[in-house]
C-alpha atoms as a PDB file:
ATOM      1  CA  UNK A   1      -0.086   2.616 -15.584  1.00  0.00           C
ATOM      2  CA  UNK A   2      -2.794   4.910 -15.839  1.00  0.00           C
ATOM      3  CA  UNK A   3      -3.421   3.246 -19.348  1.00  0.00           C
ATOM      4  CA  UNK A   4      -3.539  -0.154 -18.268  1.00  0.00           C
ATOM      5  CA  UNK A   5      -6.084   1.058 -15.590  1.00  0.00           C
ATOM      6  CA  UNK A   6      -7.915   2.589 -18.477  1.00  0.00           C
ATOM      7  CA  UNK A   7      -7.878  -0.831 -20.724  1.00  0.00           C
ATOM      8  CA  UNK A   8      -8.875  -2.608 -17.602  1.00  0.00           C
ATOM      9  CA  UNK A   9     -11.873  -0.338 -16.615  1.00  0.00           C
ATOM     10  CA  UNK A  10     -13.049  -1.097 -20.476  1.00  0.00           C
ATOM     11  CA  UNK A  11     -12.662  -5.004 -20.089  1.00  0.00           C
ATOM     12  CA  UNK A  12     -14.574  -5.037 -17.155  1.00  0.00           C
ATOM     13  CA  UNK A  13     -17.433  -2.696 -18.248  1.00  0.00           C
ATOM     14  CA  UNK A  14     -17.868  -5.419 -21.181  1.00  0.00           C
ATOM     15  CA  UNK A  15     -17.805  -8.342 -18.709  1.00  0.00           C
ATOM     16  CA  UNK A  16     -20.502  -6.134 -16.931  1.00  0.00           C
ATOM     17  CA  UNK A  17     -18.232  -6.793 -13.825  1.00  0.00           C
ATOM     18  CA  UNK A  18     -19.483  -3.856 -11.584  1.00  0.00           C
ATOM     19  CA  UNK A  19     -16.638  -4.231  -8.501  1.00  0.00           C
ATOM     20  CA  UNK A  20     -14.043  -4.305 -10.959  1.00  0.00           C
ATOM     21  CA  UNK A  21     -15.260  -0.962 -12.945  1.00  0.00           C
ATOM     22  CA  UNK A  22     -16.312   0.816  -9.104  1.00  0.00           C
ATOM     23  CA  UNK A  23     -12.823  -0.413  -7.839  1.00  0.00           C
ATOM     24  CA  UNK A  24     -10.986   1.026 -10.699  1.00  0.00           C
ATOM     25  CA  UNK A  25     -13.081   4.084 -11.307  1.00  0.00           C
ATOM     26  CA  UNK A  26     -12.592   4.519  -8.194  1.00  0.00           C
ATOM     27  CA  UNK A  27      -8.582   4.671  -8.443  1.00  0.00           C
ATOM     28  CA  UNK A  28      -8.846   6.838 -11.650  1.00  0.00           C
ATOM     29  CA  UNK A  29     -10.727   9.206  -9.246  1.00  0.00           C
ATOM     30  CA  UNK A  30      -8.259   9.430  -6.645  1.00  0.00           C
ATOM     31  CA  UNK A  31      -5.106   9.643  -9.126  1.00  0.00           C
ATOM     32  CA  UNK A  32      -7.246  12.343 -10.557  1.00  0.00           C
ATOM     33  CA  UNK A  33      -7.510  14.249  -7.550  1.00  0.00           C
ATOM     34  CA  UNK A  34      -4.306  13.980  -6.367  1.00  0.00           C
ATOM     35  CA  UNK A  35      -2.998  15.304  -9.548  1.00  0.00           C
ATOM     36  CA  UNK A  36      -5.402  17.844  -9.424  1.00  0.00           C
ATOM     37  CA  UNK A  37      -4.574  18.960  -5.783  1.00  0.00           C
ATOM     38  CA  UNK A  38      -0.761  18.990  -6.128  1.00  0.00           C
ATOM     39  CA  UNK A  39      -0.794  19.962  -9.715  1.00  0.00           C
ATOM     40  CA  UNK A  40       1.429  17.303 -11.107  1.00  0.00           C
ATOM     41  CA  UNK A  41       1.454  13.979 -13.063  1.00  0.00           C
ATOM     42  CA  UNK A  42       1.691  11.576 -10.578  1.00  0.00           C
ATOM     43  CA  UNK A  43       4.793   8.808 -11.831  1.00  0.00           C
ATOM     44  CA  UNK A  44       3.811   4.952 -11.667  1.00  0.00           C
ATOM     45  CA  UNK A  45       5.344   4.767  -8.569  1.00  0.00           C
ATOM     46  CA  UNK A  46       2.988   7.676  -6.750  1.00  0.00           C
ATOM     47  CA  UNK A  47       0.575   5.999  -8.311  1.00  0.00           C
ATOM     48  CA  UNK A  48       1.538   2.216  -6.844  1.00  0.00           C
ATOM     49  CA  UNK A  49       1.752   4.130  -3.291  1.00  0.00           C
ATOM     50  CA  UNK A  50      -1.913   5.424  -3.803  1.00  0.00           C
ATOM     51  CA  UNK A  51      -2.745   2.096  -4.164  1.00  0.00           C
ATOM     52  CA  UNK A  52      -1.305   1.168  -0.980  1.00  0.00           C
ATOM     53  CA  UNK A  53      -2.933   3.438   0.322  1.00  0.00           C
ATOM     54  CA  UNK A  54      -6.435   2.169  -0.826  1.00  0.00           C
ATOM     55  CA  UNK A  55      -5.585  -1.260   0.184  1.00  0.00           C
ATOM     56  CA  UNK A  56      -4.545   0.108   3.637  1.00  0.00           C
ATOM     57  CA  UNK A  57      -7.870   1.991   4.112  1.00  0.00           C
ATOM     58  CA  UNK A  58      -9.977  -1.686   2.730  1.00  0.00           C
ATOM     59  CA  UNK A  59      -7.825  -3.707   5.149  1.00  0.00           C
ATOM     60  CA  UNK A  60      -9.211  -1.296   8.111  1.00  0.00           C
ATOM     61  CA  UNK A  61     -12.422  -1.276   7.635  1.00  0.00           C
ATOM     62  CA  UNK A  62     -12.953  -4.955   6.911  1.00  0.00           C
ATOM     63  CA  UNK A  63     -11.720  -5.541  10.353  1.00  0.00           C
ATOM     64  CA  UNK A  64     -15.086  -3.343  11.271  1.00  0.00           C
ATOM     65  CA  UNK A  65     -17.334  -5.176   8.708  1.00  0.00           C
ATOM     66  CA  UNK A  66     -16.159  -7.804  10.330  1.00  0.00           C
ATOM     67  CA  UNK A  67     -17.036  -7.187  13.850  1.00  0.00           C
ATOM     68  CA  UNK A  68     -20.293  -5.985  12.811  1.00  0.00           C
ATOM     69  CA  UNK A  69     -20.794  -9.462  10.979  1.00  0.00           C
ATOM     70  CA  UNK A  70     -21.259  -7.490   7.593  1.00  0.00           C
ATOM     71  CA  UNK A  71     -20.737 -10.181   5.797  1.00  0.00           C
ATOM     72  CA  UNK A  72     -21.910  -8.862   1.924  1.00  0.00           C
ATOM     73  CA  UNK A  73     -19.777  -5.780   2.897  1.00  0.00           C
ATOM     74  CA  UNK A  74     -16.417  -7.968   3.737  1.00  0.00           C
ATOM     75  CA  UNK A  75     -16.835 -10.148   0.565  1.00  0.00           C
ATOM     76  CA  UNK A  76     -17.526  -7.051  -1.893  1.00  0.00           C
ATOM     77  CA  UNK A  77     -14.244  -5.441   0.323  1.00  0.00           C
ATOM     78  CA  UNK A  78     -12.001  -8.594  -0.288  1.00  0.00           C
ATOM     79  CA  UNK A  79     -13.039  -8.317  -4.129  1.00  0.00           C
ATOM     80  CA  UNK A  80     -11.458  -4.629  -4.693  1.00  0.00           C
ATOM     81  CA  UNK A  81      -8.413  -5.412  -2.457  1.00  0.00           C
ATOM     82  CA  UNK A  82      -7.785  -8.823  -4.768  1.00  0.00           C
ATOM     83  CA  UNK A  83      -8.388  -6.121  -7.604  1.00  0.00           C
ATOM     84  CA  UNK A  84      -5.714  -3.149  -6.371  1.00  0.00           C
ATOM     85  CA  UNK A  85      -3.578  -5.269  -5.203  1.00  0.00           C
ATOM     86  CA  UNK A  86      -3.014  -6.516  -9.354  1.00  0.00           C
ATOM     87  CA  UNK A  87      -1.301  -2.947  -9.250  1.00  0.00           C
ATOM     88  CA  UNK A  88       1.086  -2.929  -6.551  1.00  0.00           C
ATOM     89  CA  UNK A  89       4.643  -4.527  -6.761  1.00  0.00           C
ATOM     90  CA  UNK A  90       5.058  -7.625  -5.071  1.00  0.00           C
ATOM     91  CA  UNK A  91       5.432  -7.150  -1.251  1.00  0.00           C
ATOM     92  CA  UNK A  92       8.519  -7.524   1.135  1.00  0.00           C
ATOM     93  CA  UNK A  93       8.253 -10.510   3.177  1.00  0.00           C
ATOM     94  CA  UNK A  94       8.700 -10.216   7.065  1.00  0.00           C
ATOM     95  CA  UNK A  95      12.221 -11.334   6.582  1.00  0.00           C
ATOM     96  CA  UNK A  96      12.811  -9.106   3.440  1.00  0.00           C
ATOM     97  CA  UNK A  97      11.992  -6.278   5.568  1.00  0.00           C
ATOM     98  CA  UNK A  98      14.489  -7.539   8.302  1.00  0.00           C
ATOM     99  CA  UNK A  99      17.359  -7.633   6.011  1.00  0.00           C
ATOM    100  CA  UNK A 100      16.562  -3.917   4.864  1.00  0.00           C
ATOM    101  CA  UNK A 101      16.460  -3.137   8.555  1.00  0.00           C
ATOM    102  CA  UNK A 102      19.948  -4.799   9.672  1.00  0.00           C
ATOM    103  CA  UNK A 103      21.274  -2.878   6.735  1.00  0.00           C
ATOM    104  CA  UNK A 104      19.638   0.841   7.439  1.00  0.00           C
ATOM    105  CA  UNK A 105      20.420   0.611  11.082  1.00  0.00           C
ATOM    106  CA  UNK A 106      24.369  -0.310   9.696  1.00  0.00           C
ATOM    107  CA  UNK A 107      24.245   2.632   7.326  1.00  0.00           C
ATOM    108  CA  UNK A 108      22.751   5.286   9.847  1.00  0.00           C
ATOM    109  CA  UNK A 109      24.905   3.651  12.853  1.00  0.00           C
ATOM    110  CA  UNK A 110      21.911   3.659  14.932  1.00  0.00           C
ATOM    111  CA  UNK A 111      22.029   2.466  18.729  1.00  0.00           C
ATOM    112  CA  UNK A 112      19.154   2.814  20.247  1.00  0.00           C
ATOM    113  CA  UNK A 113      15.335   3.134  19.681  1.00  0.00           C
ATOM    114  CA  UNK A 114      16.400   6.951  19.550  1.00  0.00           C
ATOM    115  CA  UNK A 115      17.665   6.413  16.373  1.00  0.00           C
ATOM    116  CA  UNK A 116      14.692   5.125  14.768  1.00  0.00           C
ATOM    117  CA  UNK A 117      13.400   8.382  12.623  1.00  0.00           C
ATOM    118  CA  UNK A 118      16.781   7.683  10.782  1.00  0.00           C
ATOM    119  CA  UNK A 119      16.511   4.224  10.242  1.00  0.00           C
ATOM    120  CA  UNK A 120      12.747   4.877   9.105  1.00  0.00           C
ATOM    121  CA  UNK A 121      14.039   7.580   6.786  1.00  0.00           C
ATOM    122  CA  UNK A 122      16.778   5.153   5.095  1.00  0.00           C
ATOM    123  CA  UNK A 123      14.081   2.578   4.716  1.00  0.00           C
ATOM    124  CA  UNK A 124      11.456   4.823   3.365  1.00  0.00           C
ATOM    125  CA  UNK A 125      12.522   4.754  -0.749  1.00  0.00           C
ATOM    126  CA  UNK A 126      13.161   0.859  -0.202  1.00  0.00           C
ATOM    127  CA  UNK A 127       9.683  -0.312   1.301  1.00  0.00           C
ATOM    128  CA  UNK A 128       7.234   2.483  -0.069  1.00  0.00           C
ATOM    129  CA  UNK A 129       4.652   0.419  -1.886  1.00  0.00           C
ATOM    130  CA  UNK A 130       6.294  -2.927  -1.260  1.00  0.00           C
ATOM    131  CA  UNK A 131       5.807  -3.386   2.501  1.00  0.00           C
ATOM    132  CA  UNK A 132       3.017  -1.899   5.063  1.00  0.00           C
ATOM    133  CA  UNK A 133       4.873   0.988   6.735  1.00  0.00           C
ATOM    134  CA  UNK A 134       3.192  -0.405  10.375  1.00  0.00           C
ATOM    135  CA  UNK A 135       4.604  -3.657   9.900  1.00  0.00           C
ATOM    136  CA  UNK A 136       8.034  -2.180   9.515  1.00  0.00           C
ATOM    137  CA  UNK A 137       7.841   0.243  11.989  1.00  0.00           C
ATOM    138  CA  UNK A 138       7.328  -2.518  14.889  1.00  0.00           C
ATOM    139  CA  UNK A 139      10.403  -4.567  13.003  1.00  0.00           C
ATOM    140  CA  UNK A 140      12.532  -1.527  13.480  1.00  0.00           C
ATOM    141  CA  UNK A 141      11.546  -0.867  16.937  1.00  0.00           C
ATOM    142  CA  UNK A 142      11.838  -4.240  17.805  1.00  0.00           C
ATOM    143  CA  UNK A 143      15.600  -4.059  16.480  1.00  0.00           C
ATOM    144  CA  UNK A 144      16.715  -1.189  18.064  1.00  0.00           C
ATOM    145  CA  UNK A 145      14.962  -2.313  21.225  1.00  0.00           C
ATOM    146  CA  UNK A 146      16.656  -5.264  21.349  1.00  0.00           C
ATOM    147  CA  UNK A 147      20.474  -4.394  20.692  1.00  0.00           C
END
């Protein structure tokens, strides 16, 4: 992956496509410095999960360019989440997600909203990088809640 992030950052610096090389620059930094800081090569899949991550933190604070009706701010902000989100692995619908619940909460023989840490912990390997960990959160609370 890190290659094809590489090969990419080249294409768009000859396009002269400067979101595309700051967005991905901007990637090769963080992978960097995680790599650095934990002293490890980070696998495809830590790296798909830092992406998340970077999505996760754009998705925020558009809500707040929003409000502050920064427009030029929440276009250039949709741009690199269209861009990082070329690197993750296609996401869990809200039914997906459901399934994966009904089946963790079987496995773990959870009963009430006690329970949930285990269910979260089953879910964990299945979801990281496909789904937003919020989103199922509330679908696991709201299952356990209502059983």
């Amino acid at each position: 992956m890190k290659e094809e992030l590489l090969q990419e950052l080249k294409l768009a610096m000859k396009e002269k496509d400067e979101i595309r090389k700051n967005t991905i620059t901007m990637l090769r930094a963080a992978i960097l410095q995680v790599e650095k800081d934990e002293k490890k090569t980070l696998t495809d899949d830590d790296i798909k999960a830092l992406v998340a991550k970077e999505v996760k933190k754009r998705k925020e604070s558009l809500e707040e360019f929003k409000k502050a009706d920064r427009q030029d701010l929440v276009t250039d902000l949709e741009k690199e989440i269209e861009i990082l989100s070329k690197y993750l692995p296609e996401q869990l619908t809200e039914a997906q997600i459901e399934e994966l619940v009904k089946e963790a909460i079987k496995t773990v023989g959870a009963t009430s909203p006690k329970d949930m840490g285990k269910v979260m912990k089953e879910l964990r390997p299945k979801t990281n990088g496909k789904a937003d960990g919020k989103v199922v959160s509330d679908i696991v609370k709201n299952a356990l809640t209502n059983m």
